[in-house]
C-alpha atoms as a PDB file:
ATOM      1  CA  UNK A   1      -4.505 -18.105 -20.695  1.00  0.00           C
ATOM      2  CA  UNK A   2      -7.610 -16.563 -19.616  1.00  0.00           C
ATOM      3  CA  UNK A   3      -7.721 -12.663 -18.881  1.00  0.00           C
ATOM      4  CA  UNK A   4      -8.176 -13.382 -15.309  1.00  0.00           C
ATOM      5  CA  UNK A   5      -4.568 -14.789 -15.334  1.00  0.00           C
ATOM      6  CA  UNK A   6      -3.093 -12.247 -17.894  1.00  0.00           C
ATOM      7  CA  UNK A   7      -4.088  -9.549 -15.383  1.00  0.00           C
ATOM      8  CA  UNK A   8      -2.574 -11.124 -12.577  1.00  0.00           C
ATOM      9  CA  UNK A   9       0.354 -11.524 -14.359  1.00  0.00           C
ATOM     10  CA  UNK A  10       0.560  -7.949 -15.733  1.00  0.00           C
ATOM     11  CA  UNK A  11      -0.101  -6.805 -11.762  1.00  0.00           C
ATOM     12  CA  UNK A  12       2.871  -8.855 -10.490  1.00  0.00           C
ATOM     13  CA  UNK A  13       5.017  -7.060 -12.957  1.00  0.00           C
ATOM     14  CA  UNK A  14       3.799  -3.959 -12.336  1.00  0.00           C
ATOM     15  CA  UNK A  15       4.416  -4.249  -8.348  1.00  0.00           C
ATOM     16  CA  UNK A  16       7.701  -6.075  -9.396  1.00  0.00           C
ATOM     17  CA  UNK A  17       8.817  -2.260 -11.552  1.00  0.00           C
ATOM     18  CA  UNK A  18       7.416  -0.211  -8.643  1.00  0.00           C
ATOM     19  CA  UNK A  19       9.491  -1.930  -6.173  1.00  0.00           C
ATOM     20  CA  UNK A  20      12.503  -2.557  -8.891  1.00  0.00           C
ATOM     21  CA  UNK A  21      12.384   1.314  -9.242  1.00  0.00           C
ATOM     22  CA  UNK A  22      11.615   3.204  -6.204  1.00  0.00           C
ATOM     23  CA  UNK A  23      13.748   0.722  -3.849  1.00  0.00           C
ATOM     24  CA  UNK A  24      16.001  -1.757  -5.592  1.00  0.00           C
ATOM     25  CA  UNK A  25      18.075   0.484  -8.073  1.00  0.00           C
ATOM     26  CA  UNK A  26      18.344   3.480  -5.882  1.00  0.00           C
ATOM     27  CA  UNK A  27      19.269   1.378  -3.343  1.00  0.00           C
ATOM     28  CA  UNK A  28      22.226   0.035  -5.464  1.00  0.00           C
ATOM     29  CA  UNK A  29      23.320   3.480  -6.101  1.00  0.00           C
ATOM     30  CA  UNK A  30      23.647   4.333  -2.231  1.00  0.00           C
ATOM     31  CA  UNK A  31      27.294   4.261  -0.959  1.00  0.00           C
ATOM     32  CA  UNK A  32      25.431   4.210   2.721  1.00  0.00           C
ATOM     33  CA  UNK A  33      23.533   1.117   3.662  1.00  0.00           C
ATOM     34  CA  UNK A  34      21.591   2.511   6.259  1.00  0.00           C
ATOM     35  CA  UNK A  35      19.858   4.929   4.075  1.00  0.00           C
ATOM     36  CA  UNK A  36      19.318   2.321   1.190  1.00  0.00           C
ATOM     37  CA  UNK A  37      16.931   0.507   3.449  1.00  0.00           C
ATOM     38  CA  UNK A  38      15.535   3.476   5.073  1.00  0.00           C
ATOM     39  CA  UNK A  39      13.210   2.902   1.602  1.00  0.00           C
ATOM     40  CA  UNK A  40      11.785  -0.057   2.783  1.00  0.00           C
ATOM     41  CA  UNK A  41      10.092   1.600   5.302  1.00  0.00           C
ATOM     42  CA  UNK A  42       7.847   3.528   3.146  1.00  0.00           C
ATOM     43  CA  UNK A  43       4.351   2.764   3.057  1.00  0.00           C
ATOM     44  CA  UNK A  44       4.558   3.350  -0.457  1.00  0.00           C
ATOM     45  CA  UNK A  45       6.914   0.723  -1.079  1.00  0.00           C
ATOM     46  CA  UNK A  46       6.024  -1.660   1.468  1.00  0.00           C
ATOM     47  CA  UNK A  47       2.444  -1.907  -0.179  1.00  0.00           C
ATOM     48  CA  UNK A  48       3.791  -2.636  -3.302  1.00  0.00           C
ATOM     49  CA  UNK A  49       5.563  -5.626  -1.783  1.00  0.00           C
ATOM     50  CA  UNK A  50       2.592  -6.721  -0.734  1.00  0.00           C
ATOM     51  CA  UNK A  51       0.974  -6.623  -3.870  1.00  0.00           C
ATOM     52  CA  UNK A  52       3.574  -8.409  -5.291  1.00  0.00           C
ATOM     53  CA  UNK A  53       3.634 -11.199  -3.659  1.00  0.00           C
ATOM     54  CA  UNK A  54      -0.185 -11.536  -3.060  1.00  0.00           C
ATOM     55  CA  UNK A  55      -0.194 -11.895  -6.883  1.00  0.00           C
ATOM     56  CA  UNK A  56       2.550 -14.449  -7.280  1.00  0.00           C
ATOM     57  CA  UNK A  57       1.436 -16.325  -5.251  1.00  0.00           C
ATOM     58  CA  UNK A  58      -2.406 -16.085  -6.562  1.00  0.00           C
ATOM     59  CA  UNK A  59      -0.943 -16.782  -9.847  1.00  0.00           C
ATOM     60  CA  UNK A  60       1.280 -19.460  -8.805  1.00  0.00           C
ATOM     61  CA  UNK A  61      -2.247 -20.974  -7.087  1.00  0.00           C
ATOM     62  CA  UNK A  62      -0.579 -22.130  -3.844  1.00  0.00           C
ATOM     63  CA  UNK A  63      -3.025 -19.868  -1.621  1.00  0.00           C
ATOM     64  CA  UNK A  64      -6.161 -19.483  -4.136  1.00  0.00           C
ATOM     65  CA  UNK A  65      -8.263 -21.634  -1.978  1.00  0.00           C
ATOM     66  CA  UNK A  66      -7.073 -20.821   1.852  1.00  0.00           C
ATOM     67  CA  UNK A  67      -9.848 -18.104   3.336  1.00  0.00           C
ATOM     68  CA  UNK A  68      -7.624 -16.349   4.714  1.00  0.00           C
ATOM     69  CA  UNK A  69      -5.718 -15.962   1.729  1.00  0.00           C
ATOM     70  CA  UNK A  70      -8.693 -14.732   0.072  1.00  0.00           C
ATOM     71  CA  UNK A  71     -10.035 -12.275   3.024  1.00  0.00           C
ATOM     72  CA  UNK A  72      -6.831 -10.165   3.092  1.00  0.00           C
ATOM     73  CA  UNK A  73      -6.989  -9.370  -0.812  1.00  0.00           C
ATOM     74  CA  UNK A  74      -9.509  -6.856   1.153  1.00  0.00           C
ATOM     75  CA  UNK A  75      -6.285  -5.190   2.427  1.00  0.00           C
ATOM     76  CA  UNK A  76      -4.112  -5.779  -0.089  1.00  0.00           C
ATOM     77  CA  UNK A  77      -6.753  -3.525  -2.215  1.00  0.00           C
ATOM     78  CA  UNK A  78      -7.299  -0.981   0.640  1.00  0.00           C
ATOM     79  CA  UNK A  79      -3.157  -0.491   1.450  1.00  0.00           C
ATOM     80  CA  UNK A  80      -2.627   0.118  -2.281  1.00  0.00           C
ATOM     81  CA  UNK A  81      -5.963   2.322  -2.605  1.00  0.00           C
ATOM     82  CA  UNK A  82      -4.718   4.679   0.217  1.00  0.00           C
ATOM     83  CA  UNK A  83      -1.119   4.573  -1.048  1.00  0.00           C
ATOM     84  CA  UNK A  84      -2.352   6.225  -4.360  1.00  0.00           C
ATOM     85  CA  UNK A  85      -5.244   8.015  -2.913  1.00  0.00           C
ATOM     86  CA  UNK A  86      -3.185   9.859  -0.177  1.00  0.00           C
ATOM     87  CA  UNK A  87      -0.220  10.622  -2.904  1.00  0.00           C
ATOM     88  CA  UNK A  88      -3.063  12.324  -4.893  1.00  0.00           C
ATOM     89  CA  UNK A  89      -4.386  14.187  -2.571  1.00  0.00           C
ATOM     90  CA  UNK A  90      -1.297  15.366  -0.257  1.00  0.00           C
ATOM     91  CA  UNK A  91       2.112  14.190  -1.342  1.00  0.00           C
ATOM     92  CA  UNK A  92       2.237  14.637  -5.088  1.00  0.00           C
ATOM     93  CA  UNK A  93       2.935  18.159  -5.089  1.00  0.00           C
ATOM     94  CA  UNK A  94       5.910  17.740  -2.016  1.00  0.00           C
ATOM     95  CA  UNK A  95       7.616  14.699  -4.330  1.00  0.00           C
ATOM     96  CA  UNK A  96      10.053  15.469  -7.019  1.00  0.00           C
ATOM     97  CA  UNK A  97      11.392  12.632  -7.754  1.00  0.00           C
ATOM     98  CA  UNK A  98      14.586  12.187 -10.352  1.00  0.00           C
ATOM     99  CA  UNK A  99      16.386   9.464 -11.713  1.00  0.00           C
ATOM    100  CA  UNK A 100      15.252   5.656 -11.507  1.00  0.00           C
ATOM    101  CA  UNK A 101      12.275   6.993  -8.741  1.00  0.00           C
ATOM    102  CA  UNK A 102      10.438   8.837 -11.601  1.00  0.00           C
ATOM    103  CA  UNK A 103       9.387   5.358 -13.286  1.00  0.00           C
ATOM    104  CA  UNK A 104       8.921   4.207  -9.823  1.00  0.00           C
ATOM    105  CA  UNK A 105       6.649   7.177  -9.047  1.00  0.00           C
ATOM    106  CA  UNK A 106       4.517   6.241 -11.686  1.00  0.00           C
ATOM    107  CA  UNK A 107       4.180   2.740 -11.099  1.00  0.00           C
ATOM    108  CA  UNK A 108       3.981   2.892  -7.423  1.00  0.00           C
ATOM    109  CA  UNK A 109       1.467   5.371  -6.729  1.00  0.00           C
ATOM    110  CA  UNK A 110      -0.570   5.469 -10.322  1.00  0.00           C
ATOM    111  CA  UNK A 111       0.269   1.965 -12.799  1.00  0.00           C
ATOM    112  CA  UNK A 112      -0.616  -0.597 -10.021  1.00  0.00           C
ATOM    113  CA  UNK A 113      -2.880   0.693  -7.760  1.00  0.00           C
ATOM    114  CA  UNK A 114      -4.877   1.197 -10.988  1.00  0.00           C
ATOM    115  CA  UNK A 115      -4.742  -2.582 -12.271  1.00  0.00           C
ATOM    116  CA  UNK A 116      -5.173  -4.242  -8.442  1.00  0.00           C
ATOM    117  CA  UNK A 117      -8.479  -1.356  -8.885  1.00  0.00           C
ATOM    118  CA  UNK A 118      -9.816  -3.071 -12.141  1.00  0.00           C
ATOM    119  CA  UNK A 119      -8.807  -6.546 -11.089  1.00  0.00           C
ATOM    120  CA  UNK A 120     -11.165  -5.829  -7.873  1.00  0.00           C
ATOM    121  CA  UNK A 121     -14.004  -4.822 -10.157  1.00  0.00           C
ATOM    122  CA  UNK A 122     -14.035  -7.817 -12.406  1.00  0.00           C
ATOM    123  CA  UNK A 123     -13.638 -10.211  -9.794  1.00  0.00           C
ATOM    124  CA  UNK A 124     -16.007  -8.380  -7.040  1.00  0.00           C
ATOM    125  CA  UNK A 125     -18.798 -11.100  -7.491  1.00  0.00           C
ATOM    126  CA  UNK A 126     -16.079 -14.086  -6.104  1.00  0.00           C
ATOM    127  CA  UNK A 127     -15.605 -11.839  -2.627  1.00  0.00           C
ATOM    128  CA  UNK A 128     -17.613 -11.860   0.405  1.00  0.00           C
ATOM    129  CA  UNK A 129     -16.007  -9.833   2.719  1.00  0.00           C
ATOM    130  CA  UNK A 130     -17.505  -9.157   6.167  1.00  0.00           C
ATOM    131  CA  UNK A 131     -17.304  -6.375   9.196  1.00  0.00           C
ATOM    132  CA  UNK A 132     -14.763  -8.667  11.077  1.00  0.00           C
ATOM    133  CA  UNK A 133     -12.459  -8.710   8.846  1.00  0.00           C
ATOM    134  CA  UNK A 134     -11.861  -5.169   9.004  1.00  0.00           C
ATOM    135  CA  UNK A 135     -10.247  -5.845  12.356  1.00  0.00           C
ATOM    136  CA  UNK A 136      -7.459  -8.340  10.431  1.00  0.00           C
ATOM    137  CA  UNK A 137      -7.263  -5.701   7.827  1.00  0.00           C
ATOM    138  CA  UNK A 138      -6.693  -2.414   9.933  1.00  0.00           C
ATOM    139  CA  UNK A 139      -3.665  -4.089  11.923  1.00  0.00           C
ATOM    140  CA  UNK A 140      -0.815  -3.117   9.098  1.00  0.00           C
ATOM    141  CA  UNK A 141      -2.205   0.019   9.061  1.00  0.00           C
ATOM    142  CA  UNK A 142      -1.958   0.744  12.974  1.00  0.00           C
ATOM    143  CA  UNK A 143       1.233  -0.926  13.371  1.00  0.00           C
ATOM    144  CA  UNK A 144       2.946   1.308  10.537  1.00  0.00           C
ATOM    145  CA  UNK A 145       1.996   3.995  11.725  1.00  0.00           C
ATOM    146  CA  UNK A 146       3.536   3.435  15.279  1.00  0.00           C
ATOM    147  CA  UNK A 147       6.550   2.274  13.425  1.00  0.00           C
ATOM    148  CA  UNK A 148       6.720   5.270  11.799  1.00  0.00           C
ATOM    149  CA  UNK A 149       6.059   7.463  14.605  1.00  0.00           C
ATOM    150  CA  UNK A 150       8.776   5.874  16.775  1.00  0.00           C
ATOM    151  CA  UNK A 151      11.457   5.955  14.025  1.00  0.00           C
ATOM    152  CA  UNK A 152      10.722   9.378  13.426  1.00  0.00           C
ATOM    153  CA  UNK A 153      11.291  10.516  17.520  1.00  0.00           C
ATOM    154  CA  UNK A 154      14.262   8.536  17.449  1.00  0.00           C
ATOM    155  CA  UNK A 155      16.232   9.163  14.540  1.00  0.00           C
ATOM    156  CA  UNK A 156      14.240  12.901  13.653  1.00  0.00           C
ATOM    157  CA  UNK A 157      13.072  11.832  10.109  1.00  0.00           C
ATOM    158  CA  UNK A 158       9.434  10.874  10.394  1.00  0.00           C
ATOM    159  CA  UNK A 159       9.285   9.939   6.544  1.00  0.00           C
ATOM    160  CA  UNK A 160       5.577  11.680   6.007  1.00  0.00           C
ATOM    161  CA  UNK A 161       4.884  15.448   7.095  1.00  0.00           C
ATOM    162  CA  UNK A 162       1.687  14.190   8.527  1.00  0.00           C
ATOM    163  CA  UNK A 163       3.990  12.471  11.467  1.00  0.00           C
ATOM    164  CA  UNK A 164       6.201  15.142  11.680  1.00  0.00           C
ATOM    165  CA  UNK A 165       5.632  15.910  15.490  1.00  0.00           C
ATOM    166  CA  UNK A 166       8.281  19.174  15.041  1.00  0.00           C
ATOM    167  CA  UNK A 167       5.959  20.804  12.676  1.00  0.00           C
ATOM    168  CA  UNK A 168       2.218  19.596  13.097  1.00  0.00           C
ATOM    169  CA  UNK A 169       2.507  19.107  17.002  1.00  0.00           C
ATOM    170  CA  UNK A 170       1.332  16.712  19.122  1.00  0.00           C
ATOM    171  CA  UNK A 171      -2.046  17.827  18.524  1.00  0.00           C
ATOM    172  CA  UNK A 172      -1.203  17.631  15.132  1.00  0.00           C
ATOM    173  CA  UNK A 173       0.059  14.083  14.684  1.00  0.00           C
ATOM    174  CA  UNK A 174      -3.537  12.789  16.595  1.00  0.00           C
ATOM    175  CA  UNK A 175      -5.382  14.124  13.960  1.00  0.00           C
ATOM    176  CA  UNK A 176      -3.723  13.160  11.662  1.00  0.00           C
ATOM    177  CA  UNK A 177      -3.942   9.188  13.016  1.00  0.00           C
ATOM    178  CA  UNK A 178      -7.274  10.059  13.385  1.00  0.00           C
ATOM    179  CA  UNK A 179      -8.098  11.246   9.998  1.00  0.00           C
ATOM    180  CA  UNK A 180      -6.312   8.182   8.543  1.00  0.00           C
ATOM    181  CA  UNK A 181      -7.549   5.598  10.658  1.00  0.00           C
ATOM    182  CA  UNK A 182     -11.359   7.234   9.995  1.00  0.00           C
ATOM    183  CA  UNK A 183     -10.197   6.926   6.219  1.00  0.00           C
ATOM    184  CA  UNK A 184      -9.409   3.741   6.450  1.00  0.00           C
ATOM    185  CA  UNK A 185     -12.315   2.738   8.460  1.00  0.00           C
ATOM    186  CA  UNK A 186     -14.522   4.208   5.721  1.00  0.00           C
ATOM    187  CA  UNK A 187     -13.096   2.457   2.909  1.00  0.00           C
ATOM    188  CA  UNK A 188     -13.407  -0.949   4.637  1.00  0.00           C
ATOM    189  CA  UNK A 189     -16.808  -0.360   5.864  1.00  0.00           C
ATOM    190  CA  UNK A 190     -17.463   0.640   2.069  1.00  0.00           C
ATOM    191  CA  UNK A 191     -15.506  -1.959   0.228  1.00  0.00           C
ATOM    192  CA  UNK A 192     -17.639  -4.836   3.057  1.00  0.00           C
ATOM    193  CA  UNK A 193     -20.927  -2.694   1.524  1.00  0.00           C
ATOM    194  CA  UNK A 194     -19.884  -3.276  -2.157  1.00  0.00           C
ATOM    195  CA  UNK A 195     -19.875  -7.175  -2.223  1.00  0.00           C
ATOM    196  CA  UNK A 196     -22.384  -7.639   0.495  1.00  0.00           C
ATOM    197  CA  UNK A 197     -25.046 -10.266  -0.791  1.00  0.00           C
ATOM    198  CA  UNK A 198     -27.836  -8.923   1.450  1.00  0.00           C
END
């Protein structure tokens, strides 16, 4: 097995612990069913999904030559990318996690965001992404944060402070979809930059 493979593999199990930690056990423990798959919408969580089964199947080789199969590992890398970044930068010090979610703390935010990083890097010369896939790349994005918005005006828990309309404000919660959507925006424009072949 070639190292290519081998870090596909360790990727897929890494996503696999993230989600088996943060989501799955917890979940078990929860006597109320509605808040055991409140988790699932986490972006967090979600992404990690993703990355899991973007690897199987890229190990399993059912979608390795489909193009575009091998366009949205563009978002696959930016969703996990912000999912640590964002942590880093403003969640980390509001999350105190305990139990099971400690493991999936690390995993989630640090372990595979890392490896789906490095497994970018080596394989950056077999990508050739271009400006208009941003636009397939940036819908995820703008749809989970609607998502999120609207679950948080209807049930009162917005599930990221950013959102949280009661405490930032209206004027608040545009900037902040602003700021993220500029974020993302740079990143793709960035990523498009890094394997360009002009």
């Amino acid at each position: 097995m070639d190292m290519k493979s081998k870090l596909i593999i360790v990727i897929v199990i890494s996503s696999f612990l993230s989600v088996l930690f943060d989501l799955l056990i917890p979940a078990f423990m929860e006597t109320n069913v509605l808040s055991a798959l409140k988790y699932l919408l986490y972006f967090t969580v979600q992404c990690n999904i993703i990355v899991f089964i973007y690897f199987l199947l890229l190990f399993m080789g059912r979608k390795r030559d489909q193009d575009k199969f091998h366009i949205m590992f563009g978002g696959v890398l930016l969703y996990i990318f912000i999912t640590m970044t964002v942590f880093i930068l403003f969640l980390q010090r509001l999350y105190f996690p305990t139990g099971a979610r400690v493991y999936g703390n690390l995993f989630s935010h640090y372990i595979t965001p890392t490896l789906v990083i490095v497994y970018y890097f080596r394989q950056r010369d077999y990508y050739l992404f271009k400006m208009e896939h941003i636009k397939l790349w940036i819908i995820y994005p703008l749809l989970y944060m609607i998502i999120a918005v609207v679950f948080g005006m209807i049930t009162g828990d917005y599930l990221y402070p950013f959102f949280q309309i009661d405490i930032v404000g209206i004027s608040g919660l545009i900037i902040s979809v602003i700021t993220l959507v500029f974020f993302f925006l740079v990143l793709s424009f960035s990523l498009v930059k890094m394997v360009s072949k002009e």
